[in-house]
N, C-alpha and C. Protein backbone atom coordinates (compact mmCIF):
# COMPACT_ATOMS: atom_id res chain seq x y z
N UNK A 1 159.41 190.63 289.87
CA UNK A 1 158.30 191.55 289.61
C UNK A 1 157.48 191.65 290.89
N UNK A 2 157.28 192.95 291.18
CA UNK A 2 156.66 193.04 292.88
C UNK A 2 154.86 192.95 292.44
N UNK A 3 154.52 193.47 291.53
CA UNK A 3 153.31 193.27 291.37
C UNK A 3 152.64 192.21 289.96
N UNK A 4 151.40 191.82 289.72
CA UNK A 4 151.18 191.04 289.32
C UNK A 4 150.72 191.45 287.53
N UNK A 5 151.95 190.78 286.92
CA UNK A 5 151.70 191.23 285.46
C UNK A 5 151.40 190.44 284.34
N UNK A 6 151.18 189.58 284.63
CA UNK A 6 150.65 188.05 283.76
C UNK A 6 149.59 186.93 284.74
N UNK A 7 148.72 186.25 283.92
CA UNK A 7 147.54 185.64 284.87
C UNK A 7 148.88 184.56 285.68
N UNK A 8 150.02 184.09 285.10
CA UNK A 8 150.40 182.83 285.48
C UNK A 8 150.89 183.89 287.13
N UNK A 9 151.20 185.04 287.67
CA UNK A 9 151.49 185.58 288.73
C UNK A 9 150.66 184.80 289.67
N UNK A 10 149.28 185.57 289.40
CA UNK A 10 148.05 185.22 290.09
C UNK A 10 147.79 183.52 290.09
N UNK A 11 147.89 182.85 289.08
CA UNK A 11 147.78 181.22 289.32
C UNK A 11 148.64 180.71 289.87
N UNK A 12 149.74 181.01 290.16
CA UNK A 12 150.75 180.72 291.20
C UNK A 12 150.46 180.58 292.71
N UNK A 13 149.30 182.11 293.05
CA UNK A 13 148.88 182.12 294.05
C UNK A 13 147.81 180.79 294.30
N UNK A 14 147.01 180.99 293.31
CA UNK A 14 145.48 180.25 293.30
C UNK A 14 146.02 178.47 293.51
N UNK A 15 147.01 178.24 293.02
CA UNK A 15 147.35 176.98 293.19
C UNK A 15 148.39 176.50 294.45
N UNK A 16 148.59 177.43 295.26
CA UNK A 16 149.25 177.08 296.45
C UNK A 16 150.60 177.29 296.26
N UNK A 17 151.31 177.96 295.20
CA UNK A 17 153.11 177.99 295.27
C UNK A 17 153.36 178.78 295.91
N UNK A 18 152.54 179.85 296.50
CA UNK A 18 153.30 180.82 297.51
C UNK A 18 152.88 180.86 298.81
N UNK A 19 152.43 179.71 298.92
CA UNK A 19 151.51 179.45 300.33
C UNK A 19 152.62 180.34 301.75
N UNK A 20 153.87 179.95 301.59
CA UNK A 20 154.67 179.73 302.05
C UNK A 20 155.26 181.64 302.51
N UNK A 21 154.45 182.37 301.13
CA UNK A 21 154.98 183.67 301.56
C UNK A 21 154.07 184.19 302.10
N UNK A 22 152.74 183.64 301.94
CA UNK A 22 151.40 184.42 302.06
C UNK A 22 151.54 185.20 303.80
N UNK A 23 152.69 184.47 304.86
CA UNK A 23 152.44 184.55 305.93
C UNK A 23 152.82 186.05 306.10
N UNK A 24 153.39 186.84 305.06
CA UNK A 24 153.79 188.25 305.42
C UNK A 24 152.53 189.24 305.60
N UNK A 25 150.79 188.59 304.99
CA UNK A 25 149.84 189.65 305.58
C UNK A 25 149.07 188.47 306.66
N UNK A 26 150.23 187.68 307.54
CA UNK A 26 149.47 187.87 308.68
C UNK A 26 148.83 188.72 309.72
N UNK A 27 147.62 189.10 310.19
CA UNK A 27 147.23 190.43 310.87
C UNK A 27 146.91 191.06 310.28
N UNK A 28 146.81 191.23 309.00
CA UNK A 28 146.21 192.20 308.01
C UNK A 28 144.86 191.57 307.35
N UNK A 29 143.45 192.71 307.14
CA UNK A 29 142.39 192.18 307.37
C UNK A 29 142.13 192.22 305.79
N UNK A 30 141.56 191.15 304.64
CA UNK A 30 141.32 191.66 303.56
C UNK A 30 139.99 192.93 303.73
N UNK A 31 139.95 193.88 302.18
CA UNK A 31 139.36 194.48 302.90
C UNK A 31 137.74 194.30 302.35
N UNK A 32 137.21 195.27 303.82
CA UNK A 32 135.38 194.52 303.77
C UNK A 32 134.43 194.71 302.50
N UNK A 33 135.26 195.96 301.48
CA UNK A 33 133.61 196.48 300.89
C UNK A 33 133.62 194.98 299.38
N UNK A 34 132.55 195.21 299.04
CA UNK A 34 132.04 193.83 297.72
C UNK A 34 133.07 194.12 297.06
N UNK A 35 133.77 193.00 296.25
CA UNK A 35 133.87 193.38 295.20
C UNK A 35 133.23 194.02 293.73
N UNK A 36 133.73 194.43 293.28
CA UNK A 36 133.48 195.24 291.71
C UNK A 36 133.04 194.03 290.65
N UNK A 37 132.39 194.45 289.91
CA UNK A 37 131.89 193.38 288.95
C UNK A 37 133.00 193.38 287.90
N UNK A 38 133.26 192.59 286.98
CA UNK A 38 134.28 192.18 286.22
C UNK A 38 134.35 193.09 285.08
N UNK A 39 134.99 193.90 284.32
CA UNK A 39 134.63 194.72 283.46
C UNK A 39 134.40 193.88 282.04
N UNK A 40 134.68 192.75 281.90
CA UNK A 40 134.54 191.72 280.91
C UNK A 40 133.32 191.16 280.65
N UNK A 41 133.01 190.48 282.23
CA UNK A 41 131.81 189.89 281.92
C UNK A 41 130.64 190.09 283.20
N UNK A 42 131.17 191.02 283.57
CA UNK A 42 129.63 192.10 284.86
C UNK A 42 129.71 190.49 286.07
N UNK A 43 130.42 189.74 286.36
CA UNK A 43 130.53 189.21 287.46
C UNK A 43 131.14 189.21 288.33
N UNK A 44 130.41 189.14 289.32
CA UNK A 44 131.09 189.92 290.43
C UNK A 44 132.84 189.50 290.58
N UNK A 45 133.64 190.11 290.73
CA UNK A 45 135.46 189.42 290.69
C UNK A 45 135.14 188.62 292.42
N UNK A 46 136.29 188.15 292.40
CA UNK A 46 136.89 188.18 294.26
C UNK A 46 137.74 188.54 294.66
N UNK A 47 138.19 189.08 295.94
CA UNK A 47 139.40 189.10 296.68
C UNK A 47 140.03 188.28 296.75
N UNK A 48 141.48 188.32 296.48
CA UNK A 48 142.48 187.57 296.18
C UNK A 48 143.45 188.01 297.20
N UNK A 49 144.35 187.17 298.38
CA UNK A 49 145.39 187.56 298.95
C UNK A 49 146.70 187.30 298.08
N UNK A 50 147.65 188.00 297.60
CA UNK A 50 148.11 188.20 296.55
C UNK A 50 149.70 188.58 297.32
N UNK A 51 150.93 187.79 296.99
CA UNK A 51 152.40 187.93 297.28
C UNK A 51 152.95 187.86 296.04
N UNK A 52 154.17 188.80 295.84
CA UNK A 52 155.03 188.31 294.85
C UNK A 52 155.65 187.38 294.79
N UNK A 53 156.48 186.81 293.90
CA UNK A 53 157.51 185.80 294.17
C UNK A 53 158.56 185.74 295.20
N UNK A 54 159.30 184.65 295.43
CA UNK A 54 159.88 184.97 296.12
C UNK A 54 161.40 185.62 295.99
N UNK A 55 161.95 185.75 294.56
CA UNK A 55 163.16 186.23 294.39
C UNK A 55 162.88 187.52 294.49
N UNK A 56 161.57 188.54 294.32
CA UNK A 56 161.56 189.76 294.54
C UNK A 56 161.65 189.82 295.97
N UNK A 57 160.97 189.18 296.79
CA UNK A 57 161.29 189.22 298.57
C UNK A 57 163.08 189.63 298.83
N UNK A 58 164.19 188.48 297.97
CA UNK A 58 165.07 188.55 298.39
C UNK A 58 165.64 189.40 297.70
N UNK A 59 165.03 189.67 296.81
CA UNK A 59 165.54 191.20 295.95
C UNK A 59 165.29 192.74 296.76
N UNK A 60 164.27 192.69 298.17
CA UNK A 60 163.93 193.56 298.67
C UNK A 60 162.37 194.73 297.90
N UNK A 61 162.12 193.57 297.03
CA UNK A 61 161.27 194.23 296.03
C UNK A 61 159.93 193.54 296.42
N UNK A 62 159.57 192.86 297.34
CA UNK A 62 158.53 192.26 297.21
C UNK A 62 157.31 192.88 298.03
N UNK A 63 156.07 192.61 297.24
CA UNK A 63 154.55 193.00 297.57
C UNK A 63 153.87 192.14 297.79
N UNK A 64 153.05 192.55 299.07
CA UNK A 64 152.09 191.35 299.38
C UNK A 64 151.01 192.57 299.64
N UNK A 65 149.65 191.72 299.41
CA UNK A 65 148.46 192.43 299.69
C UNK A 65 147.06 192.07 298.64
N UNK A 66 146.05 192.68 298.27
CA UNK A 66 144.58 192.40 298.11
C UNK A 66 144.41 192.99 296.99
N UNK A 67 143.97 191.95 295.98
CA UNK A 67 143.34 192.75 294.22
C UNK A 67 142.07 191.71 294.47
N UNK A 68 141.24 192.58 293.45
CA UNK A 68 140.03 191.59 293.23
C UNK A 68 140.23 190.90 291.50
N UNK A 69 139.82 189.59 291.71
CA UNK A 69 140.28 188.63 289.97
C UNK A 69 138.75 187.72 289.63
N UNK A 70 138.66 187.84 288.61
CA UNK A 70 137.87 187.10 287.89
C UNK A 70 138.59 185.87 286.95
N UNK A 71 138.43 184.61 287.82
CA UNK A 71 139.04 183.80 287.49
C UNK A 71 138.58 183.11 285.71
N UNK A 72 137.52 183.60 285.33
CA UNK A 72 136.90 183.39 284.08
C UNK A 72 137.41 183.93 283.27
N UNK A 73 137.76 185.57 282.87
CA UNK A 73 138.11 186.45 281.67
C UNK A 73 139.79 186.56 282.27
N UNK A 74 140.23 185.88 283.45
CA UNK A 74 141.80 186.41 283.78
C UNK A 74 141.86 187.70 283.95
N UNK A 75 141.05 188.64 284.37
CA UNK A 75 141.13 189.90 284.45
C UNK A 75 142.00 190.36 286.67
N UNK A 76 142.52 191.42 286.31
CA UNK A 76 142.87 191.66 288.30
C UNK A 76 142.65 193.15 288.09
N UNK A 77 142.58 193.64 289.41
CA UNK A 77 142.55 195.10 289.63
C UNK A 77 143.82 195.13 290.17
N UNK A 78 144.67 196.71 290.17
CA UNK A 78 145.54 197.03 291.15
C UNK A 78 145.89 196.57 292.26
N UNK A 79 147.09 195.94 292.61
CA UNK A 79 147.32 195.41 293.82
C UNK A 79 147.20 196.26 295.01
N UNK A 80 146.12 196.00 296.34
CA UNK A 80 146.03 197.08 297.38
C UNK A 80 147.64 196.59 298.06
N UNK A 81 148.68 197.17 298.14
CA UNK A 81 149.95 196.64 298.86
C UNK A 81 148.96 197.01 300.35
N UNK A 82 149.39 196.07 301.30
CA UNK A 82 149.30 195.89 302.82
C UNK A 82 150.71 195.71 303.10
N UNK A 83 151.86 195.35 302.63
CA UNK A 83 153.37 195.01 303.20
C UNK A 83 154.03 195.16 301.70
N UNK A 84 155.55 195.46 302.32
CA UNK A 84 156.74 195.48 301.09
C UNK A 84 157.69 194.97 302.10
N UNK A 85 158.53 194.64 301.08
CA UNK A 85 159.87 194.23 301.63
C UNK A 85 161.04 193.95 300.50
C-alpha cells in the first residue's frame, strides 16, 4: 500500500520501523505553513515525514512524503508525495 490507510501505517513510522526508508526525502524540506487543527478535536495535528513500506518500494509502488496526524483521535490528512518509486 503506497499510501497510508490504517493508524498501524503511520505507527510504524512514529515508532522507528521505517527509519531505514525515511532516507528517500533526504533534501526535501517538510513543508513551512502550521498545521491544520484536528477535525476531531480542534488541536492543532503535526507534520509527519511519512514512507510506505518497504515491499511497496520493491513493488515500485512506494510513497514517501508529508501528512499532518493527530496522534490523539488517529486522524491523517492526504499524503503530500515528495518521491515515488
Amino acid at each position: 500500500m503506497s499510501t497510508p490507510t490504517e493508524w498501524r501505517d503511520i505507527q510504524a513510522v512514529l515508532d522507528g520501523e521505517r527509519d531505514e526508508l525515511l532516507r528517500v526525502l533526504a533534501g526535501s524540506d517538510a513543508p513551512s505553513e502550521q498545521p491544520r487543527p484536528c477535525p476531531k478535536c480542534s488541536e492543532p495535528m503535526e507534520w509527519l515525514a511519512y514512507v510506505s513500506d518497504a515491499e511497496s518500494w520493491r513493488n515500485l509502488a512506494g510513497r514517501g512524503g508529508y501528512l499532518q496526524i493527530c496522534r490523539r483521535c488517529q486522524v491523517w490528512t492526504p499524503l503530500r508525495v515528495m518521491v515515488m518509486g
